[in-house]
Protein backbone atom coordinates (compact mmCIF):
# COMPACT_ATOMS: atom_id res chain seq x y z
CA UNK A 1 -99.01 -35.45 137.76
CA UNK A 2 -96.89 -32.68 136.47
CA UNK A 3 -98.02 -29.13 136.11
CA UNK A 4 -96.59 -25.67 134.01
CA UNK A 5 -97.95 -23.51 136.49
CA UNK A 6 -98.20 -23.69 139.50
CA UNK A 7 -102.02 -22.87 141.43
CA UNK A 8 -103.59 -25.43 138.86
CA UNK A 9 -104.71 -27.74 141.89
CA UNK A 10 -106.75 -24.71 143.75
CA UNK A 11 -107.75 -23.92 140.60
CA UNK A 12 -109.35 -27.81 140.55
CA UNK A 13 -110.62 -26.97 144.31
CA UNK A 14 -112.21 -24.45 143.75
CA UNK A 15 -114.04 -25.36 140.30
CA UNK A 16 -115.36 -28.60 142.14
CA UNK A 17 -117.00 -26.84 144.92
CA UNK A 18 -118.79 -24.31 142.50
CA UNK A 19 -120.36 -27.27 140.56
CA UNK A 20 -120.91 -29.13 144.04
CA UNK A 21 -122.41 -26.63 145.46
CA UNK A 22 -124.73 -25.33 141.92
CA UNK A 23 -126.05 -29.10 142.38
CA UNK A 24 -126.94 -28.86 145.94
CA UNK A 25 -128.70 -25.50 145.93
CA UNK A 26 -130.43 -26.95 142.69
CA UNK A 27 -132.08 -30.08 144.09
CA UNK A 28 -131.92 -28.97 147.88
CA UNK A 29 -135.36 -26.84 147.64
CA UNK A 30 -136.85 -29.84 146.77
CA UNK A 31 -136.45 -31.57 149.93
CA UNK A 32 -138.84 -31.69 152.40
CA UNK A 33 -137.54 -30.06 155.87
CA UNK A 34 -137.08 -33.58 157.54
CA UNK A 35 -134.59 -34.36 154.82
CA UNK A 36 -132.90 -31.24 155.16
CA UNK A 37 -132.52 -31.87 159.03
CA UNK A 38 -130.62 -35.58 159.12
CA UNK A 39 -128.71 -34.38 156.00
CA UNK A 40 -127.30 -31.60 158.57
CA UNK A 41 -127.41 -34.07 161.25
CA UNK A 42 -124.98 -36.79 159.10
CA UNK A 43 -122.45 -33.74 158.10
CA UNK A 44 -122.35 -33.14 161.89
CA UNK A 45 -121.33 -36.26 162.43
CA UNK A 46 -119.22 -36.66 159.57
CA UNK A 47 -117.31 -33.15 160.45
CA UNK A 48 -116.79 -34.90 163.86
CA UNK A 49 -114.87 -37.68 161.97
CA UNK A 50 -112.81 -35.66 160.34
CA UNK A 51 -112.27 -33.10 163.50
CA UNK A 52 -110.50 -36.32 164.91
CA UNK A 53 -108.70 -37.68 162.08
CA UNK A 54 -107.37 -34.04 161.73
CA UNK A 55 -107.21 -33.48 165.95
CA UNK A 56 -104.99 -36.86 165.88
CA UNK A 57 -102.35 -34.68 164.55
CA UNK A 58 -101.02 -33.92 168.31
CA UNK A 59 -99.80 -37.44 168.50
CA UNK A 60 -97.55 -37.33 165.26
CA UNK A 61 -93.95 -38.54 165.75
CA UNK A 62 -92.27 -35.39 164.02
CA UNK A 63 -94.18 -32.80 166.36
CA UNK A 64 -93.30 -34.23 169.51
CA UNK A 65 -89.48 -34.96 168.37
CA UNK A 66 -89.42 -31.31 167.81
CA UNK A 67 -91.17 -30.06 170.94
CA UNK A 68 -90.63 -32.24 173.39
CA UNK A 69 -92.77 -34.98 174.86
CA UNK A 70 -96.15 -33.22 176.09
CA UNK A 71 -96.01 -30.18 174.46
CA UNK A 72 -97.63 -30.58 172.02
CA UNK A 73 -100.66 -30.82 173.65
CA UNK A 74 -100.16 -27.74 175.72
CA UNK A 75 -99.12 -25.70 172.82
CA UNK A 76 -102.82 -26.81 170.65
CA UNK A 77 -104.40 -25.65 173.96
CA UNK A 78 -102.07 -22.51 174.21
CA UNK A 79 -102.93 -21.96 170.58
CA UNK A 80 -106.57 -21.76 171.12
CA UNK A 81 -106.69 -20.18 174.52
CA UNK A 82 -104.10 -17.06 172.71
CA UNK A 83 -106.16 -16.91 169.69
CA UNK A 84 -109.50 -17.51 171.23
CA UNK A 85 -109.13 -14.39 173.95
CA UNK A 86 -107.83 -12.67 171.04
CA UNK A 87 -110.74 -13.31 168.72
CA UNK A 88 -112.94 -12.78 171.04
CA UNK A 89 -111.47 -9.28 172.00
CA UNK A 90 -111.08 -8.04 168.51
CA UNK A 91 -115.03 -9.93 167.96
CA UNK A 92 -114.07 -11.76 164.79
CA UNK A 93 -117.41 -14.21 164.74
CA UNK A 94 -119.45 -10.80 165.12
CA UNK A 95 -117.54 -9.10 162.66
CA UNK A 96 -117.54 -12.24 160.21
CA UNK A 97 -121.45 -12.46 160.84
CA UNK A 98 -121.90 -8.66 160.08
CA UNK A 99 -119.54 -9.38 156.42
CA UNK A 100 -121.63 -12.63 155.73
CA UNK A 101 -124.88 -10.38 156.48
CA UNK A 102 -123.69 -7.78 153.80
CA UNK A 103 -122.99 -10.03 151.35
CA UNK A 104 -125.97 -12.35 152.14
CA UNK A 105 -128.51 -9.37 151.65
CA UNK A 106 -127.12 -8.16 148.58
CA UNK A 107 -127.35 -11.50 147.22
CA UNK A 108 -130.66 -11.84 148.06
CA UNK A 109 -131.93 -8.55 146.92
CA UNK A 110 -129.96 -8.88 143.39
CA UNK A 111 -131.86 -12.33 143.52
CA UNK A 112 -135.72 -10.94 144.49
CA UNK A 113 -134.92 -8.17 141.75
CA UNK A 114 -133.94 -10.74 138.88
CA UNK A 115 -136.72 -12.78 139.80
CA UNK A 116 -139.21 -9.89 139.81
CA UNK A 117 -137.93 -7.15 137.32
CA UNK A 118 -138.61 -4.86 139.97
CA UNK A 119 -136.39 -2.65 142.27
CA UNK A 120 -135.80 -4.57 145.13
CA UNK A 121 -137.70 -2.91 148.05
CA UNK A 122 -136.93 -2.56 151.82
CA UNK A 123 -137.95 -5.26 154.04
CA UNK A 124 -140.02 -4.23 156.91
CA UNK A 125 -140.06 -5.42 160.60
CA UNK A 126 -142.18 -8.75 159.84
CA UNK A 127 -140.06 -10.44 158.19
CA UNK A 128 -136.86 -9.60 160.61
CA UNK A 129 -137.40 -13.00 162.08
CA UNK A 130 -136.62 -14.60 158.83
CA UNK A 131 -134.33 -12.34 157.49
CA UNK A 132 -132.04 -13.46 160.85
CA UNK A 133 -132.54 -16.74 159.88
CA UNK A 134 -131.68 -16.90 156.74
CA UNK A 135 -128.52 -14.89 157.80
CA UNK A 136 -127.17 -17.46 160.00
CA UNK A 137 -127.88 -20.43 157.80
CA UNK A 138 -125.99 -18.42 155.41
CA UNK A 139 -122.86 -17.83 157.97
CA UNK A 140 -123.25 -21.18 159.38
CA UNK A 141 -122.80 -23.15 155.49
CA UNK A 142 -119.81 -20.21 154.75
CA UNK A 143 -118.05 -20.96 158.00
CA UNK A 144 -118.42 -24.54 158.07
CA UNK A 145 -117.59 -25.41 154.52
CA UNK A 146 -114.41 -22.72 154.32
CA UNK A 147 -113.32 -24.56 157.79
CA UNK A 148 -113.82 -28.03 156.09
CA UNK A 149 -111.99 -27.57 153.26
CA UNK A 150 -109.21 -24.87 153.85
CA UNK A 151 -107.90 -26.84 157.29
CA UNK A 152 -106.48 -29.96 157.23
CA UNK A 153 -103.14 -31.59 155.60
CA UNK A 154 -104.25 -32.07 152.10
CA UNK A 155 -105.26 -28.33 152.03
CA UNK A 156 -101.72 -27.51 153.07
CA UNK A 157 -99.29 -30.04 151.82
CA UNK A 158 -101.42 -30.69 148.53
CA UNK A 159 -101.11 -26.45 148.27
CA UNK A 160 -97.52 -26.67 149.08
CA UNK A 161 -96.67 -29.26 146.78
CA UNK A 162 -98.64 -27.10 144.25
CA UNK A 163 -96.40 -24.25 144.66
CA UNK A 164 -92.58 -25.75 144.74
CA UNK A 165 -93.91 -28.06 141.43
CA UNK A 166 -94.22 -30.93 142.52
CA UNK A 167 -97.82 -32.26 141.06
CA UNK A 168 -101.36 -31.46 142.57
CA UNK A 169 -102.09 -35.34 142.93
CA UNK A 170 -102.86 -34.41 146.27
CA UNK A 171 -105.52 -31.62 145.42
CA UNK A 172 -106.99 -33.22 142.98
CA UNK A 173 -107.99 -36.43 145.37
CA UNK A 174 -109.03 -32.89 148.05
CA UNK A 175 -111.32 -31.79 145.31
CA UNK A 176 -113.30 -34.70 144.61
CA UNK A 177 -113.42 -35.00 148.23
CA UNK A 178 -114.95 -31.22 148.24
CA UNK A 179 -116.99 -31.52 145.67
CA UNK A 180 -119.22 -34.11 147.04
CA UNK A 181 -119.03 -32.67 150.49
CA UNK A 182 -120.34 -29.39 149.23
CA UNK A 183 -123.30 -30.87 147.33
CA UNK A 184 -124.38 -32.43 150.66
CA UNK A 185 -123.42 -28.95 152.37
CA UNK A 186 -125.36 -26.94 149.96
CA UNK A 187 -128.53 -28.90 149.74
CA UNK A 188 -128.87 -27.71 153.24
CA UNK A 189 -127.27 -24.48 153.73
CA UNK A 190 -127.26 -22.71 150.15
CA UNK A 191 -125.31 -19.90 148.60
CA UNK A 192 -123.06 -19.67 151.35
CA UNK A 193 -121.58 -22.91 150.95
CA UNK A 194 -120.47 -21.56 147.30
CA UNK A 195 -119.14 -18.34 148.78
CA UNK A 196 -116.54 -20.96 150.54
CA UNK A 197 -114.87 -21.51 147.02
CA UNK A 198 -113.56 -17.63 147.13
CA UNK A 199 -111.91 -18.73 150.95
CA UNK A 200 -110.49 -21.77 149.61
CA UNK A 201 -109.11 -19.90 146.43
CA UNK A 202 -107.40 -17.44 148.90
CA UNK A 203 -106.18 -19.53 151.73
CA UNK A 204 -105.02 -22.41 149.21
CA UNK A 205 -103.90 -19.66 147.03
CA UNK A 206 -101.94 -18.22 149.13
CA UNK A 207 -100.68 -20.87 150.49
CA UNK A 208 -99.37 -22.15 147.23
CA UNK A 209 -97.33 -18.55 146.25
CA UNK A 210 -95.70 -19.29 149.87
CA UNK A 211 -94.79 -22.60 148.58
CA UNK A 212 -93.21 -20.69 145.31
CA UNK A 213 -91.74 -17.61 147.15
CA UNK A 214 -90.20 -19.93 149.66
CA UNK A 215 -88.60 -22.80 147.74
CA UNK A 216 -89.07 -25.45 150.61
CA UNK A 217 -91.98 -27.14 152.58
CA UNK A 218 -93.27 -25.76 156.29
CA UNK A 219 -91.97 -28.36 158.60
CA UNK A 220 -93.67 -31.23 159.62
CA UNK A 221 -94.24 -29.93 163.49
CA UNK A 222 -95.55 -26.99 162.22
CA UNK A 223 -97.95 -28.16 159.67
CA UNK A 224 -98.72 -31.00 162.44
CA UNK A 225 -99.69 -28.02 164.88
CA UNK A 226 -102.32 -26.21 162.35
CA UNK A 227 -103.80 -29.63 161.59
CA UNK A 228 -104.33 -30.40 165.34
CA UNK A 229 -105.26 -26.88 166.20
CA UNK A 230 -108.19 -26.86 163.11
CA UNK A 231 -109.21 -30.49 163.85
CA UNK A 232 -110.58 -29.17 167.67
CA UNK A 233 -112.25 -26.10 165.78
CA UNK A 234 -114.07 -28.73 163.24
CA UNK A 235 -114.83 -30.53 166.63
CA UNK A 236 -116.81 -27.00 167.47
CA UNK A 237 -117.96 -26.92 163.93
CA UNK A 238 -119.74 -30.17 164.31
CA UNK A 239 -121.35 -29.77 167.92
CA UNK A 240 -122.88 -26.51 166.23
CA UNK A 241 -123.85 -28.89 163.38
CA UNK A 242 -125.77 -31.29 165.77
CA UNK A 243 -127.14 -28.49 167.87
CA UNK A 244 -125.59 -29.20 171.23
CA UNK A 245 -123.32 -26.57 171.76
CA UNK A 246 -122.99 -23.09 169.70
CA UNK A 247 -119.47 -22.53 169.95
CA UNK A 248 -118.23 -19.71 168.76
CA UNK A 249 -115.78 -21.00 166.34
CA UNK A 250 -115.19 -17.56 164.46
CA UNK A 251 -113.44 -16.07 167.72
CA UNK A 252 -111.15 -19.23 167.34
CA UNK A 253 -109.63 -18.33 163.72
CA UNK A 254 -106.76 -16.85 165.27
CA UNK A 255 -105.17 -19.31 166.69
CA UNK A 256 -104.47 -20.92 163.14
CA UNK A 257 -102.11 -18.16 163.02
CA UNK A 258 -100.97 -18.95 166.81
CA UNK A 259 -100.40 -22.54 166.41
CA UNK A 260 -97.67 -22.31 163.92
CA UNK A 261 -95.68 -19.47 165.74
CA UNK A 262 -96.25 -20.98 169.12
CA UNK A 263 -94.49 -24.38 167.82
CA UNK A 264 -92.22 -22.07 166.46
CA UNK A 265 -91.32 -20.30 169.56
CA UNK A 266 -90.95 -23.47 171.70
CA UNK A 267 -88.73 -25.51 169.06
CA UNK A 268 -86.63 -21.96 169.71
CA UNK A 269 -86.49 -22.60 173.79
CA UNK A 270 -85.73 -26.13 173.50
């Protein structure tokens, strides 16, 4: 499918996950808590399929050609251990949680003074308990959908093809894919599920103007590396998911950023 202009696809993305994500917060209040519970138990699961679709990455031919047999495992687990200490240093999941806060309070007091007419008023000490809640519900559907969707090769290549013209076949299969994952998403974790459309506009985004600026695709090692690197962070997303581990996966964004220079660096020593 040919395009004018390129950023159409993300465009696509993005629109998909609004109206997924309008349909799950519409219906998902409806649900009695049970439901809610194996719906988030399933996309646990289901994130865990993908996390090793995406973590089978390490094994393709065109990484290891380029690094050498055996690196690439060492440089996924270089990746996260660099960008892990790192986010953990500079407290990314504490600072992301603090941003997510912000944004989830205002939301909620522009929504309690809509619903109301009324100035929204200060919340006192009772209901701290499920104002914390309700916080990282919100953080936990905004991190887990914006991983989903912005890591993984049809986020990348589908972008990248975006950007040097040739089609968005590949986002447009991503967005269907996105759309129905955050109606599922949304039904249990609400609004923040729809704040992941603004990450995927950015990441995919800018993605795309790199594919423009650029003029030619990010090699297959490194693109192989990212894909390997974010499949072991969904793996964290879904154990959070199911409740048996709370990793923190914020303090982990770096090393998307690590993974690509590290294969860089080693293809360099070679």
């Amino acid at each position: 499918m040919d395009v004018d202009f390129p950023g159409l696809g993300t465009l696509v993305n993005v629109g998909t996950i609004v109206v997924g994500s309008l349909l799950g917060m519409a219906v998902g209040h409806r649900l009695p808590q049970r439901t809610h519970a194996v719906v988030t138990d399933i996309l646990g699961l289901v994130t865990l399929l993908v996390a090793a679709l995406s973590a089978m990455a390490v094994t393709d031919a065109a990484f290891e050609a380029a690094t050498g047999s055996g690196a690439p495992v060492l440089i996924v687990l270089g990746s996260l251990l660099i960008g892990g200490i790192a986010g953990s240093l500079l407290r990314v999941e504490a600072r992301l949680e603090g941003l997510a806060g912000v944004i989830q309070g205002w939301l909620a007091r522009r929504s309690g003074g809509t619903r109301t007419g009324r100035r929204p008023v200060l919340i006192d000490a009772t209901e701290t308990g499920q104002d914390h809640a309700a916080r990282e519900r919100f953080i936990e559907g905004w991190l887990t959908a914006s991983l989903l969707f912005c890591v993984g090769p049809l986020a990348i290549l589908g972008s990248l093809s975006d950007g040097l013209g040739r089609g968005i076949d590949q986002l447009l299969l991503k967005s269907v894919l996105d759309g129905f994952a955050a109606l599922a998403f949304a039904s249990s974790f609400g609004v923040g599920v729809l704040l992941s459309a603004v990450s995927v506009g950015v990441v995919q985004g800018l993605v795309t103007l790199a594919g423009v600026l650029l003029g030619s695709i990010l090699p297959d090692a490194h693109i192989a590396a990212l894909t390997a690197t974010g499949g072991l962070m969904l793996v964290g997303i879904g154990l959070r998911l199911l409740n048996i581990k709370q990793i923190p996966v914020g303090d982990l964004l770096p090393a998307l950023i690590v993974a690509p220079l590290l294969t860089h660096l080693v293809i360099a020593l070679r």
